[in-house]
C-alpha atoms as a PDB file:
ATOM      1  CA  UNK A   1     195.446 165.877  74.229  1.00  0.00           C
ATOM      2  CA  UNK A   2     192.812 164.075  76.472  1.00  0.00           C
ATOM      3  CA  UNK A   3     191.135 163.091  73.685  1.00  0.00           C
ATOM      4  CA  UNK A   4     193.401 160.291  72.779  1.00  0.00           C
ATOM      5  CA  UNK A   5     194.161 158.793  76.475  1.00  0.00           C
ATOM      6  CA  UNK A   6     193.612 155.501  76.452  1.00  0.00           C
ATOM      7  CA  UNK A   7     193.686 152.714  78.921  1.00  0.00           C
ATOM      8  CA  UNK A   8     197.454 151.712  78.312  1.00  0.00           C
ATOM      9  CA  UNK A   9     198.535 153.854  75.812  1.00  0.00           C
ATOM     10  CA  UNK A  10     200.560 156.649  77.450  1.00  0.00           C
ATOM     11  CA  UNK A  11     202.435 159.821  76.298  1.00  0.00           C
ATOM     12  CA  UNK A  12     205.860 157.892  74.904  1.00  0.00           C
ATOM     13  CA  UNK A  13     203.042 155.394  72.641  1.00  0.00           C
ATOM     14  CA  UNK A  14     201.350 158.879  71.541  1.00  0.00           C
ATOM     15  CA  UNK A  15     204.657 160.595  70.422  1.00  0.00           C
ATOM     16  CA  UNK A  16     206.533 157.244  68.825  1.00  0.00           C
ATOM     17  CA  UNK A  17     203.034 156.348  66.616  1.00  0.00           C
ATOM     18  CA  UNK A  18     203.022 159.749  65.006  1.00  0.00           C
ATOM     19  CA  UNK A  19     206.565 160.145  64.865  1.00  0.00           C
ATOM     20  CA  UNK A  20     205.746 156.956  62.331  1.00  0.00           C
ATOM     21  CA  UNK A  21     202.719 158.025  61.020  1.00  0.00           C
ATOM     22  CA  UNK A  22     204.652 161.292  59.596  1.00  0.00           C
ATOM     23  CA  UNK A  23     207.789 159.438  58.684  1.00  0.00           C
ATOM     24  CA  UNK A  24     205.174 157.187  56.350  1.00  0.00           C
ATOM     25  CA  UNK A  25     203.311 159.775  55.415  1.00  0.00           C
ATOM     26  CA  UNK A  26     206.699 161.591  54.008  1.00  0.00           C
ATOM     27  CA  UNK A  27     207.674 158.380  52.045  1.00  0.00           C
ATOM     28  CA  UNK A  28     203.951 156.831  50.554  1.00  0.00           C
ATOM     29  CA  UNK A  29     202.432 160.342  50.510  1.00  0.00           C
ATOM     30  CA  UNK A  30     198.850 159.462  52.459  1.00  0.00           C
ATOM     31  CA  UNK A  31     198.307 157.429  55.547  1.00  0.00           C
ATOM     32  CA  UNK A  32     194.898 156.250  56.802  1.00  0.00           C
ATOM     33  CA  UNK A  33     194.485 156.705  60.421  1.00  0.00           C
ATOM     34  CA  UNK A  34     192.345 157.514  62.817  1.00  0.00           C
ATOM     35  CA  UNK A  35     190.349 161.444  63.040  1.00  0.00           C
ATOM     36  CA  UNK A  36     192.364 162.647  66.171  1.00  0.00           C
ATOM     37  CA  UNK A  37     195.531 161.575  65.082  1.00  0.00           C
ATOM     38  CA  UNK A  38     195.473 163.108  61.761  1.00  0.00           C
ATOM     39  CA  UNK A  39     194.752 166.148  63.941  1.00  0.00           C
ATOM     40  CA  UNK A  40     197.782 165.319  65.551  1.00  0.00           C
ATOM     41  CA  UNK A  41     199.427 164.779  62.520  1.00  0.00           C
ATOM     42  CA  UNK A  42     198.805 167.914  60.455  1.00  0.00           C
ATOM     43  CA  UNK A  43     200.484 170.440  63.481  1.00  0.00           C
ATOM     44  CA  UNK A  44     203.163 167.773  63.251  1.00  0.00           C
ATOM     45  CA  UNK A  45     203.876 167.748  59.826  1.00  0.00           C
ATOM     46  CA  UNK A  46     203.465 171.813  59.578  1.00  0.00           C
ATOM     47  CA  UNK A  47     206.330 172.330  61.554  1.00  0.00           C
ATOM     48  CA  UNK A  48     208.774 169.641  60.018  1.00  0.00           C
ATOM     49  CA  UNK A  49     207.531 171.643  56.769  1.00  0.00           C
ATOM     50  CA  UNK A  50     208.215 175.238  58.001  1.00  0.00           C
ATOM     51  CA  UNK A  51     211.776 173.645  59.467  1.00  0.00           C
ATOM     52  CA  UNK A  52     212.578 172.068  55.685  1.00  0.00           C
ATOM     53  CA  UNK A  53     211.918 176.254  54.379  1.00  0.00           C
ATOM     54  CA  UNK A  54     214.516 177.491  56.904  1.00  0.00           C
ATOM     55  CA  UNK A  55     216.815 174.900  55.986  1.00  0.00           C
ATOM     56  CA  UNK A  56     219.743 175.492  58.956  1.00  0.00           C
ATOM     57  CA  UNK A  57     221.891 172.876  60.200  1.00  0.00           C
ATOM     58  CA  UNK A  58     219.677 173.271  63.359  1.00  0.00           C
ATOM     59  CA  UNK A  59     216.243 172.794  61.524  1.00  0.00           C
ATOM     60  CA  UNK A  60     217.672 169.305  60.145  1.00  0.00           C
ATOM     61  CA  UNK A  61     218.295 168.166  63.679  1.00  0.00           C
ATOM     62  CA  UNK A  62     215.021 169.185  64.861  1.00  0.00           C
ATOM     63  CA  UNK A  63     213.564 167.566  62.129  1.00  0.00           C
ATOM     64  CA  UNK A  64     215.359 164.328  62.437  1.00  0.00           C
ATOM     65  CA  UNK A  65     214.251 163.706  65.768  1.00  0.00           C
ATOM     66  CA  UNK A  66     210.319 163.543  64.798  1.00  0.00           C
ATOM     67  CA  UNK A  67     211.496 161.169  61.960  1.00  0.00           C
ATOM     68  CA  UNK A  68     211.561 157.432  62.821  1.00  0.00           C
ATOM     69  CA  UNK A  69     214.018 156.064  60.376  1.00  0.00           C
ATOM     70  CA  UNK A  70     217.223 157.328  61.129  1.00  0.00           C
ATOM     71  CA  UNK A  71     219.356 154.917  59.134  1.00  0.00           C
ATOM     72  CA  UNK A  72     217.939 156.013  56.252  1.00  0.00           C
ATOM     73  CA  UNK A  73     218.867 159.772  55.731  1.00  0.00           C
ATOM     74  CA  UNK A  74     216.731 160.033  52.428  1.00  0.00           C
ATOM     75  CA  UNK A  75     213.949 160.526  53.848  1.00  0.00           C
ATOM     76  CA  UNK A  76     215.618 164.168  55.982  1.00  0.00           C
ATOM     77  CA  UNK A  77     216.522 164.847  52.359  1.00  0.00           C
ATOM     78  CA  UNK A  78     213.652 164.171  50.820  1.00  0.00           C
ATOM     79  CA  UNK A  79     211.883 166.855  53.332  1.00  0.00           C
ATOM     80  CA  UNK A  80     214.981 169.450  52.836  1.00  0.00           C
ATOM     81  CA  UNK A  81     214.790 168.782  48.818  1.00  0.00           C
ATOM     82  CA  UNK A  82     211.112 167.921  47.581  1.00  0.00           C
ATOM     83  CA  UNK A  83     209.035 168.483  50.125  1.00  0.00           C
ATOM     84  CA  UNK A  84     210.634 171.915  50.491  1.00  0.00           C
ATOM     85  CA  UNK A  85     210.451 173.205  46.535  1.00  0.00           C
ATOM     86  CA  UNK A  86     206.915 171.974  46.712  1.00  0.00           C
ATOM     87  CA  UNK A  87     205.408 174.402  49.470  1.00  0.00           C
ATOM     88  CA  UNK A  88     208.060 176.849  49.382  1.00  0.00           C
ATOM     89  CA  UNK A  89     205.319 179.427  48.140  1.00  0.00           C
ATOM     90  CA  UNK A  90     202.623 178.308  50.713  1.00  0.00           C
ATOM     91  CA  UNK A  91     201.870 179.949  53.938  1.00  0.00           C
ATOM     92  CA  UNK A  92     199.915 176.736  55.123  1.00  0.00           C
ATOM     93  CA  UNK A  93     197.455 173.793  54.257  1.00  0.00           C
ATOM     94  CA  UNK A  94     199.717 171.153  53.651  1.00  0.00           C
ATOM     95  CA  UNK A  95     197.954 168.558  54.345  1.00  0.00           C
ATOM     96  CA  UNK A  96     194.619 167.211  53.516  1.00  0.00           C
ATOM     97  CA  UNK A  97     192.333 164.878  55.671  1.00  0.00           C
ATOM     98  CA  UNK A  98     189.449 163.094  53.822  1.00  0.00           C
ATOM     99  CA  UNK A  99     187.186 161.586  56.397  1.00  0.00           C
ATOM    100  CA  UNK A 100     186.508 157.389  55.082  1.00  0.00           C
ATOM    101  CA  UNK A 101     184.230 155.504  56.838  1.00  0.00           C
ATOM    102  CA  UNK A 102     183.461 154.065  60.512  1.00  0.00           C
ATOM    103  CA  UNK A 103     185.815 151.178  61.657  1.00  0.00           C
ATOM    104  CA  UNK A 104     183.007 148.155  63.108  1.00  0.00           C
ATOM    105  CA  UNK A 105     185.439 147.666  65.996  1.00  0.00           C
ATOM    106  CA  UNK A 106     184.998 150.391  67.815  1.00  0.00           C
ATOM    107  CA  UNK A 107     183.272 152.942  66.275  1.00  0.00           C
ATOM    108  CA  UNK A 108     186.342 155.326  65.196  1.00  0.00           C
ATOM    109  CA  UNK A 109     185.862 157.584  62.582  1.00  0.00           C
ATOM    110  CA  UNK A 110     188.615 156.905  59.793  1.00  0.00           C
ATOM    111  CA  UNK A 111     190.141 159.444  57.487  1.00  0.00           C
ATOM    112  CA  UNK A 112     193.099 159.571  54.867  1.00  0.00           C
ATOM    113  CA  UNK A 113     195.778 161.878  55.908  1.00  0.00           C
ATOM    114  CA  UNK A 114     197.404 162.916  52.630  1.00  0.00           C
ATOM    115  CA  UNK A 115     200.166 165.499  51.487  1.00  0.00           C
ATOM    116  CA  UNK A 116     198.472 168.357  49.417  1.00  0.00           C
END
């Protein structure tokens, strides 16, 4: 993921931002972010998804580690519950991005990142 190196923002800032963008996305339903990391965000989020249909022991763990809030467990069981009944017939497309506008900072192409 070249594409998001930046100057002091190595791989452990990469993983812990969208371990919180998904853990907000799970609880508010959309997050606005930046393009790449809604890229980021929708392989992400399609494999805590295809972990909440096997529903194991194992798949819980697994997806407990990508979510940032440990202390509170309602969000793992709001994935293994809701999140589960809802795209328990899909085969993919879970997400939606919606591009938004230009930030005037720097350029960066914004977009919505929102649960379909």
């Amino acid at each position: 993921m070249s594409y998001i190196n930046k100057r002091g923002k190595d791989i452990a800032w990469r993983k812990h931002a969208l371990n919180n963008l998904v853990t907000d996305a799970l609880l508010y339903g959309k997050v606005e972010t930046s393009q790449s990391m809604a890229k980021c965000l929708t392989r992400l989020f399609a494999k805590l998804v295809g972990w909440a249909k096997e529903d194991t022991l194992h798949s819980r763990r697994m997806a407990l580690r990508y979510l940032v809030n440990k202390k509170h467990l309602g969000i793992v069981d709001k994935l293994f519950t809701e999140v589960k009944d809802k795209y328990k017939d899909r085969k993919g497309g879970y997400s939606r991005v919606t591009k938004l506008n230009y930030r005037m900072g720097d350029n960066n192409l914004r977009v919505v990142f929102s649960l379909v």
